[in-house]
C-alpha atoms as a PDB file:
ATOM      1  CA  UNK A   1      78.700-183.446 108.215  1.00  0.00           C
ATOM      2  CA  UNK A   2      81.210-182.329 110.509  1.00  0.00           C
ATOM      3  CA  UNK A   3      84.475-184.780 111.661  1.00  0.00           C
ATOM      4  CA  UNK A   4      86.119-183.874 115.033  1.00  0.00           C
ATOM      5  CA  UNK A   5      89.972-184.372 114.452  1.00  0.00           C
ATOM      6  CA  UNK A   6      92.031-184.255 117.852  1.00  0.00           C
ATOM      7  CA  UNK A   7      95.216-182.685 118.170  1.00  0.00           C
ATOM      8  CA  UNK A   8      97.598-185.627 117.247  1.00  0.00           C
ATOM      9  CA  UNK A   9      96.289-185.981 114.060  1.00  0.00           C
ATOM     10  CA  UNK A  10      96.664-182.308 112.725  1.00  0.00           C
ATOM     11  CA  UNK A  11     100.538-183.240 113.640  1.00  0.00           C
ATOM     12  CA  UNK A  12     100.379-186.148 112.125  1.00  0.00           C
ATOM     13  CA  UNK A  13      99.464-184.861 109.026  1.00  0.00           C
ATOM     14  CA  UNK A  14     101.966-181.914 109.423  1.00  0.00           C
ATOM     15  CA  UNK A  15     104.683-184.500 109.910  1.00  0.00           C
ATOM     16  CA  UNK A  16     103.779-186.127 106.830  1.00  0.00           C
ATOM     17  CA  UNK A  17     103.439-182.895 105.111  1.00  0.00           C
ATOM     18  CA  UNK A  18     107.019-181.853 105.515  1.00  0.00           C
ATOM     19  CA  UNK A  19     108.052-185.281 104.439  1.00  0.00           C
ATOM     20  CA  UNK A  20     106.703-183.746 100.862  1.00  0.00           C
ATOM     21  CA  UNK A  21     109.402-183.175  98.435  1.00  0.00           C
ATOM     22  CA  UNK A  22     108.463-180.124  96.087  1.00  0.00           C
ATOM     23  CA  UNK A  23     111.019-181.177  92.876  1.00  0.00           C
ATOM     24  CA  UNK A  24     110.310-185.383  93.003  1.00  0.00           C
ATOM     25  CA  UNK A  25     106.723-184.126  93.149  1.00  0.00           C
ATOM     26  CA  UNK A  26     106.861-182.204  89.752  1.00  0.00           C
ATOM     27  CA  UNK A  27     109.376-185.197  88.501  1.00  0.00           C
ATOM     28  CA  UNK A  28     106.730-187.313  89.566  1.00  0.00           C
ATOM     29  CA  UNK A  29     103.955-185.253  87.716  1.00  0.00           C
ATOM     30  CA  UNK A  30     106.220-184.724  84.421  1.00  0.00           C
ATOM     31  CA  UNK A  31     106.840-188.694  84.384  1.00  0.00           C
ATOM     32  CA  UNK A  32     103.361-189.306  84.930  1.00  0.00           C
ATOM     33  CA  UNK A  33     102.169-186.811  81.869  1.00  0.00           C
ATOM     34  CA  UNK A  34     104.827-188.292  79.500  1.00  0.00           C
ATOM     35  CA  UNK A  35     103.745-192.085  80.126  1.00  0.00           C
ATOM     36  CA  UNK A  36     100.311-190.886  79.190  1.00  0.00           C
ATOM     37  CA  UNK A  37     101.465-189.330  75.874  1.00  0.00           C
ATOM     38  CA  UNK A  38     103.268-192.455  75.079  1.00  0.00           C
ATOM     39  CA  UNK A  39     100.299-194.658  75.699  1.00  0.00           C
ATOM     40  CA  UNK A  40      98.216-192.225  73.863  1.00  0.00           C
ATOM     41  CA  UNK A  41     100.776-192.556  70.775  1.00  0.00           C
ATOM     42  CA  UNK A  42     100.945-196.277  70.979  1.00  0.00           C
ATOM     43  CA  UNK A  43      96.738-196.428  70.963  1.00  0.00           C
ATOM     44  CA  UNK A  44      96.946-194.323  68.007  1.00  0.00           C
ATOM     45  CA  UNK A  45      99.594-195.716  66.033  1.00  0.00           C
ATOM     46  CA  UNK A  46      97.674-198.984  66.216  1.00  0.00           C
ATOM     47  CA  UNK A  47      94.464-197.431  65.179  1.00  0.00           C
ATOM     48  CA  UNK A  48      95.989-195.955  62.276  1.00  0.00           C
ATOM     49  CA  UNK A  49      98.214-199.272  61.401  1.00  0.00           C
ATOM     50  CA  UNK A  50      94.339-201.360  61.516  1.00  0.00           C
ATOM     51  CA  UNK A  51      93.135-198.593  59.487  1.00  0.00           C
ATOM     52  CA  UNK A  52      96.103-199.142  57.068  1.00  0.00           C
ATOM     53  CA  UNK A  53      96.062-202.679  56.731  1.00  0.00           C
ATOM     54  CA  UNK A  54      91.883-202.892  56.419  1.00  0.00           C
ATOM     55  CA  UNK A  55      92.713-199.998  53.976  1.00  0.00           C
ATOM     56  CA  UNK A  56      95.190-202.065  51.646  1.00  0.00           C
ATOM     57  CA  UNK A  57      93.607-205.496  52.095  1.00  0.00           C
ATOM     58  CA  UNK A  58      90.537-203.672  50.609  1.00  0.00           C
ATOM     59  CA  UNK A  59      92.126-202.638  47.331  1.00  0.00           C
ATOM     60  CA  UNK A  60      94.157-206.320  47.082  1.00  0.00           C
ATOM     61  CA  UNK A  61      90.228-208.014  47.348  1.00  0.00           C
ATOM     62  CA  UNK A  62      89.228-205.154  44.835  1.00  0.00           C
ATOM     63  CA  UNK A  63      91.884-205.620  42.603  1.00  0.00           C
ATOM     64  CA  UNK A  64      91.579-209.691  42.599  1.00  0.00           C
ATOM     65  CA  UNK A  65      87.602-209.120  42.100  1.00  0.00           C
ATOM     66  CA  UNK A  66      88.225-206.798  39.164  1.00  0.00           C
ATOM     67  CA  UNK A  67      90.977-209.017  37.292  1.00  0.00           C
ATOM     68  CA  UNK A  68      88.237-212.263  37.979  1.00  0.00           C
ATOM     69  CA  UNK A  69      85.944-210.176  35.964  1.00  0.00           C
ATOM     70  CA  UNK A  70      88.238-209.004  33.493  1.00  0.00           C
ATOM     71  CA  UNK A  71      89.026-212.799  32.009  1.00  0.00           C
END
């Protein structure tokens, strides 16, 4: 499917195109990337801290099961 564009809008969008900055694009990019590192961290600190906690509260019932049995 083919769009006619006139005139004013290739200028338009040459206009806007030189409005670009090159260096607070890559900022921009780099900022970006890092936030999604940190949000991946975060996810998987608190996946391994659930894993942790299930982890220990599973030996404390083991352990109070085992000394029940014991006396």
């Amino acid at each position: 499917m083919a769009v006619w564009v006139g005139p004013d809008a290739f200028d338009e969008i040459t206009e806007q195109a030189r409005k670009v900055r090159f260096w607070r694009t890559v900022l921009t990019v780099l900022a970006g990337l890092l936030f999604g590192v940190g949000w991946l961290a975060a996810k998987a600190c608190g996946v391994l801290w659930l894993a942790v906690a299930w982890a220990g509260t599973a030996v404390k019932v083991g352990w109070q099961e085992a000394r029940r049995g014991a006396s």
